[in-house]
C-alpha atoms as a PDB file:
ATOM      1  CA  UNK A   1     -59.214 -50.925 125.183  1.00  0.00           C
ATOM      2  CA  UNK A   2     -57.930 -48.420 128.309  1.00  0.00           C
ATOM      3  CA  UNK A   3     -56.868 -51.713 130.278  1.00  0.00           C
ATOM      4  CA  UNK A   4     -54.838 -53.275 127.428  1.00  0.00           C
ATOM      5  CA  UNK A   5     -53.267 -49.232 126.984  1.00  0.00           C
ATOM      6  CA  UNK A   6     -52.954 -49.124 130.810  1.00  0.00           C
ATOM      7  CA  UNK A   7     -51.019 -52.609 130.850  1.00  0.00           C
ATOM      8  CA  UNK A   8     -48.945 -51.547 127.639  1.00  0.00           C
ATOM      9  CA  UNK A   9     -47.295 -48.614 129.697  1.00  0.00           C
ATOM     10  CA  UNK A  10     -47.051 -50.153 132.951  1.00  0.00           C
ATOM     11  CA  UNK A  11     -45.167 -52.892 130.908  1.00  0.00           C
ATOM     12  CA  UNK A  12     -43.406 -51.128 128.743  1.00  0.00           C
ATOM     13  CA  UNK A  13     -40.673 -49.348 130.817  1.00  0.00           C
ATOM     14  CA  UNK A  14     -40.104 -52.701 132.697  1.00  0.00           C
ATOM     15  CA  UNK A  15     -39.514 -54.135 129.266  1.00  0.00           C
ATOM     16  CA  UNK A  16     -36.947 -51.255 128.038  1.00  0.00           C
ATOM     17  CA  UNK A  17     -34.803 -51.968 131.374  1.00  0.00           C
ATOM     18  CA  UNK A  18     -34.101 -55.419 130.068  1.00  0.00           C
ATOM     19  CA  UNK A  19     -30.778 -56.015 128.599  1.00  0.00           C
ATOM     20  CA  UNK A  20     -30.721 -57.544 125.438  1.00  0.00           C
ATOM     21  CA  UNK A  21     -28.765 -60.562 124.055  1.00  0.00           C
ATOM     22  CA  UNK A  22     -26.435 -58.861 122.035  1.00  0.00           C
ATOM     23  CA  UNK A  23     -25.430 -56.113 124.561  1.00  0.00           C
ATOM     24  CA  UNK A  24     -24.760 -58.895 127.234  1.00  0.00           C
ATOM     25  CA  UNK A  25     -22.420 -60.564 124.832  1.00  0.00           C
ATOM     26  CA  UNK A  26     -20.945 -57.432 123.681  1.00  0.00           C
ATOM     27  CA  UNK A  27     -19.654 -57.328 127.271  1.00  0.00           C
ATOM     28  CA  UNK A  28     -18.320 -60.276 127.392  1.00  0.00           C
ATOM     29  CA  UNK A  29     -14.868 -61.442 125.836  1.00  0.00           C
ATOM     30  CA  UNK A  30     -15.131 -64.707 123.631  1.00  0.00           C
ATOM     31  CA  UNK A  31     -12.276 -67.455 125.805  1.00  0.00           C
ATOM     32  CA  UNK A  32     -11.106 -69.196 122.975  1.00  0.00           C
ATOM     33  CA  UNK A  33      -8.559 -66.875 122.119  1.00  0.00           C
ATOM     34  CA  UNK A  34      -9.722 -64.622 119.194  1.00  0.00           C
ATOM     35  CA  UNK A  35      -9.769 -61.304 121.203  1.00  0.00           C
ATOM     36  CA  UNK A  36     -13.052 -60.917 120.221  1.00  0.00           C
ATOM     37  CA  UNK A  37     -16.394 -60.080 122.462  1.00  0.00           C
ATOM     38  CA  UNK A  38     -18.280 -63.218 122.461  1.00  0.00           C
ATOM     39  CA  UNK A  39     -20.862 -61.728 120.135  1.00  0.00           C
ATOM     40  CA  UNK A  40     -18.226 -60.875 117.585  1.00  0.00           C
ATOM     41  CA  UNK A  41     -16.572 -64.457 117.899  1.00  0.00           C
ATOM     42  CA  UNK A  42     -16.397 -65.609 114.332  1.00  0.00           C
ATOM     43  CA  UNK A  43     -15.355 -68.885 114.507  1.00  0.00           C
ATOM     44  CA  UNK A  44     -17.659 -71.572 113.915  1.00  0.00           C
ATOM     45  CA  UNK A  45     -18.921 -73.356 116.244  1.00  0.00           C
ATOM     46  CA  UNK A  46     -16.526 -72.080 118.448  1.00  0.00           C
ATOM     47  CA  UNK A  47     -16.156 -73.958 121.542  1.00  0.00           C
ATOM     48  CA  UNK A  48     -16.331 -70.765 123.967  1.00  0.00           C
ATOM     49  CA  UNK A  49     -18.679 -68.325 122.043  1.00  0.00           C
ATOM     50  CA  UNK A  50     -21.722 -70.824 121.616  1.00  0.00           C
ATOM     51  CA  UNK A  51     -22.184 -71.918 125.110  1.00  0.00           C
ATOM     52  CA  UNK A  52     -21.529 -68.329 126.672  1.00  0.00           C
ATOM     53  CA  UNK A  53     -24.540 -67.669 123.852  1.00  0.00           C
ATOM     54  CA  UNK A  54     -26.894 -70.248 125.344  1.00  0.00           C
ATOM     55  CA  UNK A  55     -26.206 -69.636 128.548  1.00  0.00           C
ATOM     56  CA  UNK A  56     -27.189 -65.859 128.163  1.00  0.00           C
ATOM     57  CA  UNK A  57     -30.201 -66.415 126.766  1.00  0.00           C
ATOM     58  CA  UNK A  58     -30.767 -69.270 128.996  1.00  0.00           C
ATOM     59  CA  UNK A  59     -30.687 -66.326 132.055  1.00  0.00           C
ATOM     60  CA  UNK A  60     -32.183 -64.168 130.294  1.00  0.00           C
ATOM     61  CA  UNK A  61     -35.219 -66.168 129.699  1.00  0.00           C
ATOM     62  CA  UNK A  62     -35.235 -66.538 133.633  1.00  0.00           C
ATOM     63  CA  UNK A  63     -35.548 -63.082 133.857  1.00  0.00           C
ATOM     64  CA  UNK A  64     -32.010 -62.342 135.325  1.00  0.00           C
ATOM     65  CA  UNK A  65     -30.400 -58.752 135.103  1.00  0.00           C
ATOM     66  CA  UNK A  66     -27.465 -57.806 132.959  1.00  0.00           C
ATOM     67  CA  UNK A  67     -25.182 -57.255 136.273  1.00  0.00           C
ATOM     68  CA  UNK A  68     -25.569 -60.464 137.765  1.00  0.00           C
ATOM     69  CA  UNK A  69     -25.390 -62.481 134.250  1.00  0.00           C
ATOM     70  CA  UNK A  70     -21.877 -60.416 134.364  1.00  0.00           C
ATOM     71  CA  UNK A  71     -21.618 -61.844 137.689  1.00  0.00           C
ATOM     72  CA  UNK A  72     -21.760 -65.371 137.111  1.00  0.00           C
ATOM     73  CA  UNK A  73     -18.996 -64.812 133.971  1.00  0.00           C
ATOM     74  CA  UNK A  74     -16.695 -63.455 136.111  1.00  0.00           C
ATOM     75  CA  UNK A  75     -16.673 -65.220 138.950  1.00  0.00           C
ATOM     76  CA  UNK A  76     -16.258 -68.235 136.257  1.00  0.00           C
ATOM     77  CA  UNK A  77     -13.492 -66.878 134.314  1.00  0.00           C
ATOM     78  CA  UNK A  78     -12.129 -63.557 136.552  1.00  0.00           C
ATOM     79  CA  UNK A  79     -11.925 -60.175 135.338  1.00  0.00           C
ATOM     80  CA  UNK A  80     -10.811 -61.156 132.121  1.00  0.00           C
ATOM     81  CA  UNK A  81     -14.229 -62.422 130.597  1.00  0.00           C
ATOM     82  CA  UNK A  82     -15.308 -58.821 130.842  1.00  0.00           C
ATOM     83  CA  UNK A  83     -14.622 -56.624 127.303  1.00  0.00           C
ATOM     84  CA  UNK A  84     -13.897 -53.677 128.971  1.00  0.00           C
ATOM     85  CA  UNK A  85     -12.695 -52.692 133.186  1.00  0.00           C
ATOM     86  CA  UNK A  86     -14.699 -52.069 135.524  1.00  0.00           C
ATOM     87  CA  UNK A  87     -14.275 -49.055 137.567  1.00  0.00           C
ATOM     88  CA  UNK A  88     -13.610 -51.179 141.356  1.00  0.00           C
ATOM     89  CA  UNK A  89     -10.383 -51.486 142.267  1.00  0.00           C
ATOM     90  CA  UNK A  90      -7.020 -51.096 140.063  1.00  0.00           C
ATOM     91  CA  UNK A  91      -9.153 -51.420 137.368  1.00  0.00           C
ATOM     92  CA  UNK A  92      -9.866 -47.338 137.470  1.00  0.00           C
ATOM     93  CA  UNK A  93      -6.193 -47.402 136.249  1.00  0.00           C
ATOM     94  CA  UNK A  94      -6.897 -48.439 132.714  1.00  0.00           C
ATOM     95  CA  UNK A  95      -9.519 -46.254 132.370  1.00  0.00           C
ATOM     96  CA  UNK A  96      -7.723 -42.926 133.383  1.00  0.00           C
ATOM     97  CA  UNK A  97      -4.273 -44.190 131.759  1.00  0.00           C
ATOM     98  CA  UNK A  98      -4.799 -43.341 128.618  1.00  0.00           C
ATOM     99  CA  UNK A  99      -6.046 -39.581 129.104  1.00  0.00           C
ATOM    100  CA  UNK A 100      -3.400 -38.471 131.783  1.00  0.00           C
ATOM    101  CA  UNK A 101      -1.014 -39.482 128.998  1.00  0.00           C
ATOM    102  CA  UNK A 102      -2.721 -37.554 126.163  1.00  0.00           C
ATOM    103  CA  UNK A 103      -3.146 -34.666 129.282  1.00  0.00           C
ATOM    104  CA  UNK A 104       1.182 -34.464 130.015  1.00  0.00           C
ATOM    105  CA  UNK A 105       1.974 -34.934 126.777  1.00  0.00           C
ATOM    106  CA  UNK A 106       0.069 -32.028 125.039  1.00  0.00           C
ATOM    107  CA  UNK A 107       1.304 -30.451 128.648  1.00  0.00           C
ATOM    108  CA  UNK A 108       4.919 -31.178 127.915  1.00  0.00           C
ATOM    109  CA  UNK A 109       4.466 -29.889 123.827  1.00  0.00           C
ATOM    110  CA  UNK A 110       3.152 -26.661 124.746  1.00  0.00           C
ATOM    111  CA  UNK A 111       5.832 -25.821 127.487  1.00  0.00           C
ATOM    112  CA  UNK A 112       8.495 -26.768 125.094  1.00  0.00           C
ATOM    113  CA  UNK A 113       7.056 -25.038 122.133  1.00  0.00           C
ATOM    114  CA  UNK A 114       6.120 -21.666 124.659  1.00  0.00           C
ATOM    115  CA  UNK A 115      10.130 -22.019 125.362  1.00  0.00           C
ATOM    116  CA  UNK A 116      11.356 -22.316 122.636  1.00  0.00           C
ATOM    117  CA  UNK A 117       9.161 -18.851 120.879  1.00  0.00           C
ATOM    118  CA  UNK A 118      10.407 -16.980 124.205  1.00  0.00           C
ATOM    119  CA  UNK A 119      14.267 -17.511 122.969  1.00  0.00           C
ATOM    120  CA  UNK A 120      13.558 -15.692 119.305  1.00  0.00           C
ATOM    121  CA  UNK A 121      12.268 -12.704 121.073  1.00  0.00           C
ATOM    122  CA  UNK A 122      13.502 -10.226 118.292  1.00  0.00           C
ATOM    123  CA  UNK A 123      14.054 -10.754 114.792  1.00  0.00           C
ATOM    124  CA  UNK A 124      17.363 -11.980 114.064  1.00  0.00           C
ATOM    125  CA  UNK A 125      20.141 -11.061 111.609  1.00  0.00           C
ATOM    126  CA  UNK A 126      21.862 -13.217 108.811  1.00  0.00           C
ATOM    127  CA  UNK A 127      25.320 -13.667 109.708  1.00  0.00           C
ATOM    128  CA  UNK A 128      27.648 -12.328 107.104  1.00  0.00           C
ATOM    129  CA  UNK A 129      30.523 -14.343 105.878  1.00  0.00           C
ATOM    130  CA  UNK A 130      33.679 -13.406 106.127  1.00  0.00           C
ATOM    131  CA  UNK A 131      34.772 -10.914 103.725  1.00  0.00           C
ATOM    132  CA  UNK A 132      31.731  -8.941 102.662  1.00  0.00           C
ATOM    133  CA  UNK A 133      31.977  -5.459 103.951  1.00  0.00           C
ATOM    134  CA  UNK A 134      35.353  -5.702 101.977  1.00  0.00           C
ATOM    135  CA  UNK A 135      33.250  -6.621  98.787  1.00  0.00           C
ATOM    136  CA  UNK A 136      30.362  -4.026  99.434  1.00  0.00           C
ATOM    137  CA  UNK A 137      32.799  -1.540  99.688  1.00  0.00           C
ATOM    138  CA  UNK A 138      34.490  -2.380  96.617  1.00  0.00           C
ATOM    139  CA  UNK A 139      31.128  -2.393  94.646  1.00  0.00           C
ATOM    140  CA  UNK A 140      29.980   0.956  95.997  1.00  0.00           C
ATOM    141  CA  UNK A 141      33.256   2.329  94.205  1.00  0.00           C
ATOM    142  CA  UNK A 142      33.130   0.558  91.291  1.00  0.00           C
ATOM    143  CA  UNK A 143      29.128   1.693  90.803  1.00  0.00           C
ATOM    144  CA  UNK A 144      30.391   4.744  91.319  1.00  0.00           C
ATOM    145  CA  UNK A 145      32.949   4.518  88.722  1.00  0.00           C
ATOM    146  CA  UNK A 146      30.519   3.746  86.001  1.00  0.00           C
ATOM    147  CA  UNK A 147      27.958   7.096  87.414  1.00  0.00           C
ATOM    148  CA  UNK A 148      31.295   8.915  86.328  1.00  0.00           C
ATOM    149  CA  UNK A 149      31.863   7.787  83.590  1.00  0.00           C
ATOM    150  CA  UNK A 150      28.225   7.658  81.980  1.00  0.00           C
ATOM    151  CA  UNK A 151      27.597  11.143  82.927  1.00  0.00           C
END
């Protein structure tokens, strides 16, 4: 009984390291043209997805890791069999793209929003039309009229 538990966690971790079918496919990009990782692919019997499928499991069952099953793709079909960039090369590009611009453009809102609340530094008063302190003035003597004459 302690040899079969002593195998069980010697094996164990070695088994936990091994990719499994579906991630290895989820990394890969189906080539017929639906966008979709080859795992995804719902055509049927597509003519890309189901021989990338049998040839993963074909490598897998050899006992090869998930980077050079990756390997083999894209040295088959370039860069492009990959769902998403690696990190060598340009490819760091697409990865950091997308947050510099997020990054300069919540940048860019807050200096223009900070400038614009510096230029109302003080309240600021209605304009008056043309015309009123002539018509406040008459009011204030005609309210004053009526005091008169009510008292």
């Amino acid at each position: 009984m302690r040899a079969l538990l002593l195998a069980l966690l010697l094996v164990a971790p070695a088994l936990a390291d091994r990719p499994t079918q579906q991630e290895i496919e989820e990394s890969l990009t189906c080539q017929c043209g639906c966008g979709l990782t080859v795992h995804s692919c719902n055509h049927i019997q597509c003519s890309s997805g189901e021989p990338i499928k049998k040839e993963v499991a074909e490598r897998l069952a050899r006992g090869e890791d998930k980077d050079t099953i990756l390997a083999a793709f894209r040295a088959r079909y370039g860069e492009k069999v990959l769902s998403a960039p690696t990190f060598q090369g340009f490819n760091w590009f697409a990865w950091v793209t997308p947050f510099a611009a997020v990054l300069a453009g919540g940048l860019g809102l807050a200096l223009v929003i900070r400038r614009r609340a510096g230029e109302r530094s003080g309240p600021v008063e209605p304009a008056r039309p043309p015309g009123t302190d002539a018509l406040r003035s008459r009011l204030e003597r005609e309210l004053e009229a009526l005091d008169r004459e009510e008292q």
